[in-house]
Protein backbone atom coordinates (compact mmCIF):
# COMPACT_ATOMS: atom_id res chain seq x y z
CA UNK A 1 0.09 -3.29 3.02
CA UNK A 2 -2.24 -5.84 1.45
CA UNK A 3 -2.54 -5.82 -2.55
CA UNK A 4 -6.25 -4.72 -3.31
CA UNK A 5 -8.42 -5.44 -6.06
CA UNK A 6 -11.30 -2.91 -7.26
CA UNK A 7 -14.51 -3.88 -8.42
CA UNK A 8 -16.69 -0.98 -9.20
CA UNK A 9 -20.07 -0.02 -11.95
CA UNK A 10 -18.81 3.07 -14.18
CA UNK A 11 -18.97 6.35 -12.13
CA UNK A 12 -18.58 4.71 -9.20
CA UNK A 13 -14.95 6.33 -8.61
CA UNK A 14 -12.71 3.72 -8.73
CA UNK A 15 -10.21 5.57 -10.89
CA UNK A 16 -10.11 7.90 -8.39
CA UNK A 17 -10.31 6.02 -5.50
CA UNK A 18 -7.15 4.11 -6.73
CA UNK A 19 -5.45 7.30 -7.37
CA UNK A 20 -5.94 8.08 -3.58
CA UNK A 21 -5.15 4.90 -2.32
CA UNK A 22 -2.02 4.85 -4.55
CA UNK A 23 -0.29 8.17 -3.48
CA UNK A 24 -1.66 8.14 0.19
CA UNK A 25 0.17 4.01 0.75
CA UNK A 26 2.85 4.11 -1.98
CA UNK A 27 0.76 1.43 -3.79
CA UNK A 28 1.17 1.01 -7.34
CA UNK A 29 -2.14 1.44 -9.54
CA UNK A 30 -1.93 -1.46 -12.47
CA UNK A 31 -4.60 -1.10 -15.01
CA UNK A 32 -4.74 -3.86 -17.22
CA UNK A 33 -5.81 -1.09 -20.05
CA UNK A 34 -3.34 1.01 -19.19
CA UNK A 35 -1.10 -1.86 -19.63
CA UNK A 36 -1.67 -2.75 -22.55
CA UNK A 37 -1.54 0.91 -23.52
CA UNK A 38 1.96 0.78 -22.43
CA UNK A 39 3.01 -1.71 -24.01
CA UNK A 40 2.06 -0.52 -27.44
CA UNK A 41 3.94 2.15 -26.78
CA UNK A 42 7.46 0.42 -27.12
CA UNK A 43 6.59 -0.79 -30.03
CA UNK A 44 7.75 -4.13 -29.39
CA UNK A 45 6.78 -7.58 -31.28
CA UNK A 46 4.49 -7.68 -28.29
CA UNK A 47 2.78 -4.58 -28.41
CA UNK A 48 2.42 -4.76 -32.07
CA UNK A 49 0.68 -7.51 -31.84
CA UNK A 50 -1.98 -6.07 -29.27
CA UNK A 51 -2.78 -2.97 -31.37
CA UNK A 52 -3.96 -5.43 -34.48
CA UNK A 53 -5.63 -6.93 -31.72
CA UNK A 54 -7.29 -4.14 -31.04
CA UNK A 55 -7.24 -2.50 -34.07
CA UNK A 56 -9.17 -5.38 -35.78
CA UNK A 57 -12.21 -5.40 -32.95
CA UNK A 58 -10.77 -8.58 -31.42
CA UNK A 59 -9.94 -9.29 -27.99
CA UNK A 60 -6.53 -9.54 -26.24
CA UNK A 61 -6.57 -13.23 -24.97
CA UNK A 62 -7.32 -13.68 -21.26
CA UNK A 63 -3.71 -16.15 -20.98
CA UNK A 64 -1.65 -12.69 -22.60
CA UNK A 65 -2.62 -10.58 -19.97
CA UNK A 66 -2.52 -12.98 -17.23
CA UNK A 67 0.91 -13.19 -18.43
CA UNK A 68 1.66 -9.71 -18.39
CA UNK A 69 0.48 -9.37 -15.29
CA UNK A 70 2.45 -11.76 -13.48
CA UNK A 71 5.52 -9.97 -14.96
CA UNK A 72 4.39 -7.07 -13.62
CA UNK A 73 3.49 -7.99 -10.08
CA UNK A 74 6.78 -9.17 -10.06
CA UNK A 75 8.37 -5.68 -10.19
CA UNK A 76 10.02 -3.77 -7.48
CA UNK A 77 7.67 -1.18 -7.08
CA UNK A 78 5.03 -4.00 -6.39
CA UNK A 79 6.55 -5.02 -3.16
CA UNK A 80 4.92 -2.38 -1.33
CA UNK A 81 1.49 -3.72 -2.31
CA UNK A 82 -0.66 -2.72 -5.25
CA UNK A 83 -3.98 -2.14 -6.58
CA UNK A 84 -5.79 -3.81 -9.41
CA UNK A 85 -7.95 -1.95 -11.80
CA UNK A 86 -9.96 -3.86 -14.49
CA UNK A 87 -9.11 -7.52 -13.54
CA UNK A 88 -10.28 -10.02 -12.94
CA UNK A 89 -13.23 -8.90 -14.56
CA UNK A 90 -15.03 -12.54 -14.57
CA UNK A 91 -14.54 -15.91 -12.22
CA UNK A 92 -12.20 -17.13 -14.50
CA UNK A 93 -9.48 -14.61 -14.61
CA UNK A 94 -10.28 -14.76 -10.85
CA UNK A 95 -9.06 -18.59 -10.38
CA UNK A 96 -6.33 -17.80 -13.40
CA UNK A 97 -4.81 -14.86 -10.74
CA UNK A 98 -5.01 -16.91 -7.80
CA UNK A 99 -2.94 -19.93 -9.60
CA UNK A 100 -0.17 -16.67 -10.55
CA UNK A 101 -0.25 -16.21 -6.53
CA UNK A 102 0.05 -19.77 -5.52
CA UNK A 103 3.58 -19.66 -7.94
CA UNK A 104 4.78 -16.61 -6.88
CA UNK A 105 3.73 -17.17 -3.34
CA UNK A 106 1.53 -13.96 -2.71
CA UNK A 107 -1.71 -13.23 -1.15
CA UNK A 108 -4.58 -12.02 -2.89
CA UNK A 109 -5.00 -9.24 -0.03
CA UNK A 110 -8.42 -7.58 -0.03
CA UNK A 111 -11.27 -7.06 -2.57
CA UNK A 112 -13.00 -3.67 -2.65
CA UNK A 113 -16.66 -3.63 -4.01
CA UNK A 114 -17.68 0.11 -4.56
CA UNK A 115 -21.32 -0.31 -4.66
CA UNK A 116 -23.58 2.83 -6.01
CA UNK A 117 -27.33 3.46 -6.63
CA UNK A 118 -27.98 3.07 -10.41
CA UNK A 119 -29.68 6.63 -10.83
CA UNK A 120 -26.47 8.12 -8.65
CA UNK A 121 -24.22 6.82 -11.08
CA UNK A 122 -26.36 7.98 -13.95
CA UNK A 123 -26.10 11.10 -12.79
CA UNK A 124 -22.59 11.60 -12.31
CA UNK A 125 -22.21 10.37 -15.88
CA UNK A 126 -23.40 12.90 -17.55
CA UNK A 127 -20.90 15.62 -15.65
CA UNK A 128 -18.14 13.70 -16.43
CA UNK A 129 -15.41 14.90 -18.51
CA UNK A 130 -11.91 13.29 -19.06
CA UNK A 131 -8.27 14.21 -20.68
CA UNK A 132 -7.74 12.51 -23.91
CA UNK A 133 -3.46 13.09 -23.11
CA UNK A 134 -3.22 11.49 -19.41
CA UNK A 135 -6.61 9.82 -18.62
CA UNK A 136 -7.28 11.69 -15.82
CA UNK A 137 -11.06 11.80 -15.12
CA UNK A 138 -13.39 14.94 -13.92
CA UNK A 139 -16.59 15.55 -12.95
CA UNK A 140 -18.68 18.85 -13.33
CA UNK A 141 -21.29 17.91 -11.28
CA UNK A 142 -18.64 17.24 -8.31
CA UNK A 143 -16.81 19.87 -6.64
CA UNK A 144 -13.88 17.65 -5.60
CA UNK A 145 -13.22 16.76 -9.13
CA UNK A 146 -13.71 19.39 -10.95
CA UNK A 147 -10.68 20.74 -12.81
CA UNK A 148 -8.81 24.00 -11.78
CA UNK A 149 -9.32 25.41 -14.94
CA UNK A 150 -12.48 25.12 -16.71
CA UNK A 151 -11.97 22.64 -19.24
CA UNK A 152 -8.34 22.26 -18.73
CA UNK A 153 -6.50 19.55 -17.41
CA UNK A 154 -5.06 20.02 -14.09
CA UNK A 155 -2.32 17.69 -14.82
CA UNK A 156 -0.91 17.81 -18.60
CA UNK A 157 -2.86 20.95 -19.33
CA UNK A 158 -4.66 19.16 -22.09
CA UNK A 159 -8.32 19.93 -23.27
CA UNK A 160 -10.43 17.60 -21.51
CA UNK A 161 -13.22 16.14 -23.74
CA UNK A 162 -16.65 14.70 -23.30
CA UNK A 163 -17.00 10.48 -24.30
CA UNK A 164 -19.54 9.75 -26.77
CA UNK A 165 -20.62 6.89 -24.15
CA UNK A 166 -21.15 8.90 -21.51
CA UNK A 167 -24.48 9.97 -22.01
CA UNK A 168 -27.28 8.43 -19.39
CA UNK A 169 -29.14 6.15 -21.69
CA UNK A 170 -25.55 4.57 -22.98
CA UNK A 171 -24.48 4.19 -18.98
CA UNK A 172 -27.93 2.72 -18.01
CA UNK A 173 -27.24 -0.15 -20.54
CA UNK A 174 -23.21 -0.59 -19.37
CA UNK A 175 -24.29 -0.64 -16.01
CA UNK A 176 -26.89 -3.47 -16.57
CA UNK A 177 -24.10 -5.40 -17.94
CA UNK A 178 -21.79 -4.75 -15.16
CA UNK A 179 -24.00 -6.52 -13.10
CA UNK A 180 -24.75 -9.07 -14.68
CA UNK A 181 -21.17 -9.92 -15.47
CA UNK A 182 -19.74 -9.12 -12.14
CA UNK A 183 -22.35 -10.72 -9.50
CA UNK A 184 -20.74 -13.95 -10.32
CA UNK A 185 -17.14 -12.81 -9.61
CA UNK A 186 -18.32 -10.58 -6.36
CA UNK A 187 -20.00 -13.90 -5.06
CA UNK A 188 -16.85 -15.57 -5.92
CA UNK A 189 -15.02 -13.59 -3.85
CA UNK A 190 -17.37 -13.06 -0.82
CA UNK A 191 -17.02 -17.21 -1.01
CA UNK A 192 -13.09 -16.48 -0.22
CA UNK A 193 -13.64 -14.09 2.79
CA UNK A 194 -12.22 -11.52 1.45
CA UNK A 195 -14.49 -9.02 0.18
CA UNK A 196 -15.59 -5.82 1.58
CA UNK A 197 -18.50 -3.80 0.38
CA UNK A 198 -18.08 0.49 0.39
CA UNK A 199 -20.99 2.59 -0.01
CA UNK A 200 -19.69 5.00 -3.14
CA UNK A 201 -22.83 6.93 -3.29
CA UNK A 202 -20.98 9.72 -1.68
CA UNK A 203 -18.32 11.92 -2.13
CA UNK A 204 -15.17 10.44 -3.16
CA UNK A 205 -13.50 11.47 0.29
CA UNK A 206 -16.29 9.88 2.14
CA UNK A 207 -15.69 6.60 -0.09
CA UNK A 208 -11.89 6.70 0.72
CA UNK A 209 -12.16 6.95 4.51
CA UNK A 210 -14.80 3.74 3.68
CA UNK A 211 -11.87 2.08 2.81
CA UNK A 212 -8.92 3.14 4.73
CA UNK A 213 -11.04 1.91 7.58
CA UNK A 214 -11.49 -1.56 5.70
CA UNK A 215 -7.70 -1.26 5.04
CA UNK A 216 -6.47 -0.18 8.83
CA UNK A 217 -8.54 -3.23 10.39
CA UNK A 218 -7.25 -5.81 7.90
CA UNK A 219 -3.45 -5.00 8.04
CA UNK A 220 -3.07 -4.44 11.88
């Protein structure tokens, strides 16, 4: 199976997309956050130094994740394929990645663009709801994701919580700056050939047949 990356606006269901893609392939799902995330967790020199990163409002440097990931990719459980969530975010990490392929002689695979209607997204927003414990993300306004358990996690059984951000007049400003940022990479990539474009306006099913289809034709 070819690695994917995922470029998507908030709500348009990436997380969950790569959740489905992930269990129904055996792909791995690497989140650069949630990498970082785990890292902190050991405790190490490493992650020590990303949580006064963080900590401090500053940036973790575009060459220590880049470096991260390529560690990671390398992994066993990579060689099945995997799916990138949250990078590259701009045209640089973009050419950075591809130089990390050239060494380790891999493919980028395919990039899936989950396009969605401002006002759709806008008003998915505002039903979302999400575990503080595991991540997971729900949606109130969406059948399909709505937990088993009102206000429960399905999962860890934590209470699930409501962001501060995700209120309609935040998410109309983050997803003017998603596009903004991200035309340039999505260009980049339609440049390479390898970008496909999945209507997410939908249910989250409807988007994952989308791009099983994209995924059958390309890795016949």
């Amino acid at each position: 199976m070819k690695n994917i990356i995922l470029i998507a606006a908030p709500a348009a269901g990436k997380g969950t997309e790569a959740d489905l893609l992930s269990k129904e392939f055996n792909m791995v799902h690497i989140s650069t956050g949630d990498m970082l995330r785990e890292e902190i967790k050991k405790n190490s020199d490493l992650g020590n130094y990303i949580k006064s990163q963080i900590d401090n409002g500053l940036f973790v440097s575009d060459e220590l994740i880049i470096e991260m990931l390529k560690k990671r990719i390398q992994e066993e459980d990579c060689k099945t394929g995997y799916i990138l969530d949250g990078f590259p975010r701009n045209v640089e990490q973009a050419r950075a990645y591809q130089k990390i392929l050239e060494e380790l002689n891999k493919d980028v695979g395919l990039v899936i663009i989950i396009d969605i209607d401002k006002n759709i997204a806008a008003s998915r927003i505002e039903g979302r709801i999400s575990c503080p414990n595991c991540k997971q993300i729900y949606n109130t306004s969406t059948p399909l994701m709505m937990p088993k358990v009102d206000g429960i996690c399905d999962n860890c059984g934590s209470k699930l919580i409501k962001r501060p951000d995700d209120r309609k007049e935040v998410y109309i400003e983050r997803y003017n700056t998603y596009i903004k940022e991200t035309q340039p990479l999505i260009e980049f990539y339609e440049g390479e050939g390898i970008a496909y474009h999945i209507d997410g306006s939908h249910s989250p099913l409807d988007t994952h047949n989308q791009v099983v289809e994209v995924l059958r034709k390309n890795n016949d």
